[in-house]
Protein backbone atom coordinates (compact mmCIF):
# COMPACT_ATOMS: atom_id res chain seq x y z
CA UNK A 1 139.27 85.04 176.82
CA UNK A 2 140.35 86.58 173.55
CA UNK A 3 137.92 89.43 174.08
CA UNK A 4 139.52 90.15 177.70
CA UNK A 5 143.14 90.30 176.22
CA UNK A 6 141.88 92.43 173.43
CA UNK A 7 140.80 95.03 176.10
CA UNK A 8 143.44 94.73 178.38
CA UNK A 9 145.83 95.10 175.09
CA UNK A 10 143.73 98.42 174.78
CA UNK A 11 144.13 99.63 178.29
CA UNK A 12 147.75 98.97 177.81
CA UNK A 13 148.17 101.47 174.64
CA UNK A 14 146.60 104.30 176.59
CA UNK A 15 149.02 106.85 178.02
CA UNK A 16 148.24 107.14 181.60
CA UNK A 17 151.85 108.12 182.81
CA UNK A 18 151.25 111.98 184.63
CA UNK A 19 153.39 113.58 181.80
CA UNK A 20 151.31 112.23 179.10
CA UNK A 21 148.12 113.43 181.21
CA UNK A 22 149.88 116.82 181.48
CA UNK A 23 150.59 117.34 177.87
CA UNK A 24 147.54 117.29 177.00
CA UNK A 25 145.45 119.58 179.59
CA UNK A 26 145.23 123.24 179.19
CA UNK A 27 144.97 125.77 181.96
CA UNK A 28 141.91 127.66 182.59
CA UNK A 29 142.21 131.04 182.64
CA UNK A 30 140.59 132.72 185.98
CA UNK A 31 138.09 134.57 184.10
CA UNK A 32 137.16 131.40 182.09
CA UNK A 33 137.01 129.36 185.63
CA UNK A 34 134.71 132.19 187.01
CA UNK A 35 132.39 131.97 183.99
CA UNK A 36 131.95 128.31 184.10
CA UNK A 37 130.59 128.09 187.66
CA UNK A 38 128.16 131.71 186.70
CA UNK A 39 126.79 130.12 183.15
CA UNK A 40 123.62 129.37 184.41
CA UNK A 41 123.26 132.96 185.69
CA UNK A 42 122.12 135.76 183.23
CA UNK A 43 124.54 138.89 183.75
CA UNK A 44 123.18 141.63 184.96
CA UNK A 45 122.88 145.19 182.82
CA UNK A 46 125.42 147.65 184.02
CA UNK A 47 124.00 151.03 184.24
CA UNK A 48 126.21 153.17 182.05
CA UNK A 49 126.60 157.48 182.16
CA UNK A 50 124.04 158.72 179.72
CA UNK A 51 125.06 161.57 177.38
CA UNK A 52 123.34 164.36 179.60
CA UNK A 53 125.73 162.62 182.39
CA UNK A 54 128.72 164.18 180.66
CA UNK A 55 128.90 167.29 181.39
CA UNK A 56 129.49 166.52 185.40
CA UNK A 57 132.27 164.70 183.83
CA UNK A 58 134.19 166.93 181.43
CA UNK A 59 137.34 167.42 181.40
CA UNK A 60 140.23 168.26 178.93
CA UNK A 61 143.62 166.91 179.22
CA UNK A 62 146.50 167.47 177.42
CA UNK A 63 147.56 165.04 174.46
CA UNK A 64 148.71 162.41 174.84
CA UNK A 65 145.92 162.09 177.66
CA UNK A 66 146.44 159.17 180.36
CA UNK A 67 143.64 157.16 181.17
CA UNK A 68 144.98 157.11 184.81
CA UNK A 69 144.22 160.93 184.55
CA UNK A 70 140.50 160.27 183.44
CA UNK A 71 137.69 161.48 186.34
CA UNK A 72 135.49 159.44 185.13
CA UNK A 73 137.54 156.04 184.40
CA UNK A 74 136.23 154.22 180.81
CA UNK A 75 134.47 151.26 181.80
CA UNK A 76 136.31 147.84 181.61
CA UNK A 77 135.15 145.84 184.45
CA UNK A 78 133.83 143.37 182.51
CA UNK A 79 131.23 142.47 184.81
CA UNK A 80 128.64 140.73 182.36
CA UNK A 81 131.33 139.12 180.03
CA UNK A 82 131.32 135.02 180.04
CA UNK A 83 134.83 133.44 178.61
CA UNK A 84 135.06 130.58 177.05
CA UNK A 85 138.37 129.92 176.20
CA UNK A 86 138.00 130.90 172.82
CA UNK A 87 141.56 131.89 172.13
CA UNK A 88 143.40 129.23 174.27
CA UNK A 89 147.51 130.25 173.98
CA UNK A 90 146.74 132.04 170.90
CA UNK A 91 149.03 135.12 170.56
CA UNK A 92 147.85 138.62 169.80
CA UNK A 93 150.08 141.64 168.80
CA UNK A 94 147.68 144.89 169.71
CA UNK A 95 148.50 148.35 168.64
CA UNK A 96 147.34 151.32 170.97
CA UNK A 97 146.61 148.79 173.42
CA UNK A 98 147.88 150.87 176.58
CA UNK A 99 144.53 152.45 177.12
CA UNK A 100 140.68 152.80 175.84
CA UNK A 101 139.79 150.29 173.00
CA UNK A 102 143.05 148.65 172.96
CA UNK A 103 143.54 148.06 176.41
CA UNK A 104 139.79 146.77 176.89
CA UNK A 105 140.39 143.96 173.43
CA UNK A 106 143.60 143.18 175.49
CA UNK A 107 142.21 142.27 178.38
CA UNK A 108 138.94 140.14 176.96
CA UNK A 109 141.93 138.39 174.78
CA UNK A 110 143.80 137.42 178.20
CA UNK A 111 139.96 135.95 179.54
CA UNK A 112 139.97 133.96 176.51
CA UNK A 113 143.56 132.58 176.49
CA UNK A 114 145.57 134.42 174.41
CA UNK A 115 148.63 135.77 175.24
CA UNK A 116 149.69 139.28 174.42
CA UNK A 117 152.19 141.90 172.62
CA UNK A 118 151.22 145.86 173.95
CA UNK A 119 152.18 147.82 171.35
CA UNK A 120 152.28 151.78 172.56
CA UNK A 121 153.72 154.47 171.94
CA UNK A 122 153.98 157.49 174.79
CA UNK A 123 152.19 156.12 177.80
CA UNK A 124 154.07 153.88 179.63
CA UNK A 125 152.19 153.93 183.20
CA UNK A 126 148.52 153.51 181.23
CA UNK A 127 150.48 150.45 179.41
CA UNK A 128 152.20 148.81 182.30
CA UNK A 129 148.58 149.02 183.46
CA UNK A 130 147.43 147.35 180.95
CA UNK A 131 150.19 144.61 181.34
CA UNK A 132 149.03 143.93 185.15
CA UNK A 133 145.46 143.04 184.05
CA UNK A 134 146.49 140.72 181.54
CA UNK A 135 149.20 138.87 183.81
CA UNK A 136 146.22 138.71 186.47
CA UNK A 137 144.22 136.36 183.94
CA UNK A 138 147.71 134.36 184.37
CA UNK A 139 148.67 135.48 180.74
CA UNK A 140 151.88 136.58 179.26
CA UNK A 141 152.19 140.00 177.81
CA UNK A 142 155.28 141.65 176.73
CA UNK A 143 155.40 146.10 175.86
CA UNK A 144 156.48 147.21 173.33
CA UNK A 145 157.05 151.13 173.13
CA UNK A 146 157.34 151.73 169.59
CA UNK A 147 156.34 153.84 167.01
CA UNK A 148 153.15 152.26 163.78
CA UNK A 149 154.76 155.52 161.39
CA UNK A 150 157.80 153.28 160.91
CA UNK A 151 157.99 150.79 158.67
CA UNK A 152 161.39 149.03 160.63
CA UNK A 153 159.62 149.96 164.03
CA UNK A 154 156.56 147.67 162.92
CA UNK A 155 158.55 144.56 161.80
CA UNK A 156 160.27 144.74 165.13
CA UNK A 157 157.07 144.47 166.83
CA UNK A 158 156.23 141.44 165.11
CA UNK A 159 160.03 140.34 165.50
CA UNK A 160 159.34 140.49 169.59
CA UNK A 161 156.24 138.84 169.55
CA UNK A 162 157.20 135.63 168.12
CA UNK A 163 160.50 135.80 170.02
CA UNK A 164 159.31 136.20 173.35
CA UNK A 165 155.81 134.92 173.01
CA UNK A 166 156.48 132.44 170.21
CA UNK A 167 154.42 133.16 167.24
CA UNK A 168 151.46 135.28 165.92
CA UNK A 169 148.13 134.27 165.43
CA UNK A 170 145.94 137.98 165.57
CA UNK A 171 146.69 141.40 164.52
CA UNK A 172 144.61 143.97 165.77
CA UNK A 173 145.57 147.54 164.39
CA UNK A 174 144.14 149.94 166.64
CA UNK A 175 146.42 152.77 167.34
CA UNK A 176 145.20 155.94 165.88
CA UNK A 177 145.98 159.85 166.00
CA UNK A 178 142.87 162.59 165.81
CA UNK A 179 142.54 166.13 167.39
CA UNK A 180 139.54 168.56 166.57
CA UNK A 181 140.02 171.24 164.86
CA UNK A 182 136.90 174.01 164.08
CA UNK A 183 137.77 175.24 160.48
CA UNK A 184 139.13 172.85 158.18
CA UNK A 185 141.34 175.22 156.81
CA UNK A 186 143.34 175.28 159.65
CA UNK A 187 144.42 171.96 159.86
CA UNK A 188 148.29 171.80 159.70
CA UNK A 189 150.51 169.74 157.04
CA UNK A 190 151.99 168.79 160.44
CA UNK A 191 148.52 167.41 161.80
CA UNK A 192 147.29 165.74 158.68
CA UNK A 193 150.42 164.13 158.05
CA UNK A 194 150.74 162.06 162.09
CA UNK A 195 147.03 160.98 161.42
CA UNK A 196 147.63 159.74 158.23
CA UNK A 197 151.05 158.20 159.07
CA UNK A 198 149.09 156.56 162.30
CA UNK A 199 145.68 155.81 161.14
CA UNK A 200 146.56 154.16 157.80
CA UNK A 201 150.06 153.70 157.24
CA UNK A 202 150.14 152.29 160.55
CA UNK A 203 147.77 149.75 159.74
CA UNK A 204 149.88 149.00 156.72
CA UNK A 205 152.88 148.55 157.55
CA UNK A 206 151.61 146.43 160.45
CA UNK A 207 150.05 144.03 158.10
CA UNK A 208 152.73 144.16 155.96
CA UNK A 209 155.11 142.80 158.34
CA UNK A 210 152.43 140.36 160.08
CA UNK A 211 151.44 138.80 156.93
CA UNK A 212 154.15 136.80 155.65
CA UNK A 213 153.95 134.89 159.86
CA UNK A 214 150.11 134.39 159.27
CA UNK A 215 148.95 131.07 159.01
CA UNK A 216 145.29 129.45 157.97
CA UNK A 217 142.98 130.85 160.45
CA UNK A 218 144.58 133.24 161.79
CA UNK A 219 143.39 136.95 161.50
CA UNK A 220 143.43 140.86 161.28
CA UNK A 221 141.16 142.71 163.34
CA UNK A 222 141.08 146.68 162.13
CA UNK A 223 139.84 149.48 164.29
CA UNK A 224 137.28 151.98 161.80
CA UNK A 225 135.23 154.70 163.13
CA UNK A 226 131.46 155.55 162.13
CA UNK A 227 132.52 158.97 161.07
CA UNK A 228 134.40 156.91 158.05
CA UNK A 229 130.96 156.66 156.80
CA UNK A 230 129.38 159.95 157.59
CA UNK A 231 132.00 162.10 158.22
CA UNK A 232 132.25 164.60 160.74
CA UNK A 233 133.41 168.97 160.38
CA UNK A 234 135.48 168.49 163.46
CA UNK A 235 137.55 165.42 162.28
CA UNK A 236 137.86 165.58 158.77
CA UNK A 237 141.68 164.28 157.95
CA UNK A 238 140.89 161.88 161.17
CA UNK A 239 137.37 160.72 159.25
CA UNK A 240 139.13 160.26 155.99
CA UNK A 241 142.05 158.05 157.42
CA UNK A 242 139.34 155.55 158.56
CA UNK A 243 137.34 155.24 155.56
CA UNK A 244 140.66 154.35 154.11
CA UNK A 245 140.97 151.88 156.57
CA UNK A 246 137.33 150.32 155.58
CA UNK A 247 138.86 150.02 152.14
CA UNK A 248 141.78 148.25 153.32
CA UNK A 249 139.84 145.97 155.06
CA UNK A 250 138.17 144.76 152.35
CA UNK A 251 140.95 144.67 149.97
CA UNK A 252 142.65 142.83 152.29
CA UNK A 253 140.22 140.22 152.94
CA UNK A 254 139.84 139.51 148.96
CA UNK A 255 143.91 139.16 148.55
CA UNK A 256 144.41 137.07 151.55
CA UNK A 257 141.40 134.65 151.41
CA UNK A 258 142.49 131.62 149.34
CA UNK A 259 145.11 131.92 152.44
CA UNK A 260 141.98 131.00 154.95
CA UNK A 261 143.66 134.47 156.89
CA UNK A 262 140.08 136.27 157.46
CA UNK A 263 140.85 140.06 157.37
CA UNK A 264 137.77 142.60 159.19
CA UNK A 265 136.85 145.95 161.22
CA UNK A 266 135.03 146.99 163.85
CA UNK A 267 133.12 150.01 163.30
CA UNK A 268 132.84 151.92 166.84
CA UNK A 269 130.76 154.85 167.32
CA UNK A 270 131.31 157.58 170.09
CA UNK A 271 133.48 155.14 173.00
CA UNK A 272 134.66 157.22 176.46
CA UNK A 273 138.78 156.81 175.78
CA UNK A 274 141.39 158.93 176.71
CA UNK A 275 141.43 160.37 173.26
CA UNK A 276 137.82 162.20 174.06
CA UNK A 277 139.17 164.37 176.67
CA UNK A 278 142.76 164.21 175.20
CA UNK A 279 141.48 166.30 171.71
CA UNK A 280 138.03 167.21 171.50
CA UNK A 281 136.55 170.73 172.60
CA UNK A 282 135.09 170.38 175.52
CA UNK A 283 131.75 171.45 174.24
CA UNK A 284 131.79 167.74 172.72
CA UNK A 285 132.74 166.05 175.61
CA UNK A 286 130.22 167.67 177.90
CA UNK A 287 127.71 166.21 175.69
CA UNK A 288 129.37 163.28 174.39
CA UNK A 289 127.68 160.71 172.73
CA UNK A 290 124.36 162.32 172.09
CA UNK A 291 124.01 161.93 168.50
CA UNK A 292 123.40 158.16 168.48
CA UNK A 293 120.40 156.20 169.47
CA UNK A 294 120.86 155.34 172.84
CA UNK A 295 122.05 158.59 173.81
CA UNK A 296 125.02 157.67 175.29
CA UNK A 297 128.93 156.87 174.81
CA UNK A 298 130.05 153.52 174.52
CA UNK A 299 132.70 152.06 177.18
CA UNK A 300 135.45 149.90 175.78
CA UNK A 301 134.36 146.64 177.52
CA UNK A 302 131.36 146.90 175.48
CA UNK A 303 133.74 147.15 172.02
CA UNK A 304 135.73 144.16 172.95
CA UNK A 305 133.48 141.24 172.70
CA UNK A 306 133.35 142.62 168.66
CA UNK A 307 137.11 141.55 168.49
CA UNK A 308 136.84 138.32 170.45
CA UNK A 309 134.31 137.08 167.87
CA UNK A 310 136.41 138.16 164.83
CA UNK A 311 139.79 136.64 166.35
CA UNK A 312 137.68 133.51 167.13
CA UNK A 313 136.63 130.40 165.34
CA UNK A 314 132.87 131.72 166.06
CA UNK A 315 133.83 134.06 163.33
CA UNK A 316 135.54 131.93 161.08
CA UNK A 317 133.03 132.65 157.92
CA UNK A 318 133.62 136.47 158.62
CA UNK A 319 135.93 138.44 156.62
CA UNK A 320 135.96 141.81 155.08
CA UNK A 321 133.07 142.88 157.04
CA UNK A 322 132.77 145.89 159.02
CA UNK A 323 131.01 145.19 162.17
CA UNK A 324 129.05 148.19 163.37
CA UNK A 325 129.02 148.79 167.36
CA UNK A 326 128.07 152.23 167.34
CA UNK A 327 125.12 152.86 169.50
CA UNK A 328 122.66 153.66 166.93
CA UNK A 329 124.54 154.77 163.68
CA UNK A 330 124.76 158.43 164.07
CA UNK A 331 123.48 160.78 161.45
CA UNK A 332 125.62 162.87 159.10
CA UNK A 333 124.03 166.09 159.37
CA UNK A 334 124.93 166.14 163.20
């Protein structure tokens, strides 16, 4: 009898009322409810334009190019990717997330949960693009058309976030300036001053106003380039800004650890954004993405699984690293 009342007791103390039920249930996102009835089934390869493929789709556009204006569209369908609810109602701020890199991080982000701030700059139809394939993974996401070469522009990003989306968990810098230019000595003050402003004072003054928010496992994602570690003739200022950012990567990592905020990159190699047609020559672009091992460009789906696993708990002994998704490191006498 005692051992019946003892249960019963038991039963008793266990919310069953619908509102305690509900408080404590998360919603699915579509992509994650997709994935869980597919994880049995291996994905598929997707068949992706080789670099001899190029030249039937070069084009030049002018700068700021729109990915809307791309022939052939960068790939983001994310046909092979499996959520898993990895960032469940975390909230991501994203610079240059309006197109290429930024806009494909964006969207795996919304798959896994998160909710998230657009930051852009120029581009509003590629962004409000970007916006509609978040909200369809039944996300929030808020745009923000502002400017990473301001110091007061970047703490109002961060401002906005936690305002309308109520706090800040990831930072992923990712904006960034280049265009080609043949002779080094005609690179303009003009030039190498917006792609050092962008590329690495950006990134600064993003972190700078993200930081003090930050909180034990939460994290900074940077964007670095392969040609940060072997340069390139056509891209020198462009090459030296993300070396720099390598640095800061690091440095960051070492000053904000006994924090438990991990602080890494991701290192891509030749990826098919708008910035390809947008400011290389089209020589490049006809051939782009020949100097790596598997002969081809990357497409920015295939970049953004990097970020989920840094923003993630499945990276949480990862920081400082730069993680290399560059097709086969390309050489530097290329």
């Amino acid at each position: 009898m005692a051992a019946k009342k003892a249960a019963a007791s038991k039963k008793a103390a266990t919310p069953t009322t619908p509102a305690a039920s509900k408080a404590t249930k998360t919603t699915a996102t579509p992509a994650a409810k997709k994935a869980s009835k597919a994880a049995a089934e291996a994905p598929t390869p997707v068949k992706r334009p080789t670099a001899k493929d190029m030249k039937q789709h070069a084009q030049t556009l002018p700068y700021p190019a729109r990915q809307a204006d791309m022939h052939l569209q960068p790939g983001m369908s994310f046909s092979t990717y499996r959520a898993a609810g990895k960032l469940q109602d975390k909230i991501a701020l994203i610079t240059g997330a309006d197109s290429g890199i930024g806009r494909a991080v964006a969207v795996a982000f919304a798959m896994e949960g998160a909710h998230v701030a657009v930051l852009f700059n120029e581009n509003v139809v590629d962004a409000e693009e970007t916006r509609r394939l978040v909200e369809a993974q039944q996300r929030k996401c808020i745009l923000l058309q502002l400017d990473v070469r301001d110091p007061e522009q970047c703490k109002q990003a961060v401002r906005r976030t936690r305002a309308e989306l109520g706090g800040l968990n990831i930072l992923v810098n990712n904006a960034a300036f280049q265009m080609a230019q043949e002779k080094f000595e005609d690179i303009s003050e003009e030039q190498i001053r917006r792609t050092f402003d962008t590329n690495i004072l950006g990134y600064i003054w993003m972190a700078q106003a993200a930081i003090p928010h930050l909180r034990q496992h939460d994290c900074i994602i940077n964007t670095g380039s392969i040609v940060g570690l072997t340069g390139i003739p056509i891209l020198v200022d462009y090459a030296c800004t993300k070396s720099a950012i390598h640095a800061l990567t690091k440095s960051l990592a070492t000053y904000l650890g006994e924090k438990g905020i991990r602080v890494n990159c991701v290192v891509p190699g030749p990826v098919w954004t708008p910035n390809i047609p947008g400011t290389m020559p089209r020589e490049e672009v006809e051939k782009f993405g020949y100097e790596v091992a598997l002969a081809r460009p990357g497409q920015p789906e295939e970049l953004a699984p990097a970020y989920v696993l840094l923003a993630s708990q499945d990276g949480s002994f990862m920081t400082g690293s730069l993680v290399h998704v560059t097709g086969g490191k390309m050489s530097s006498d290329q």
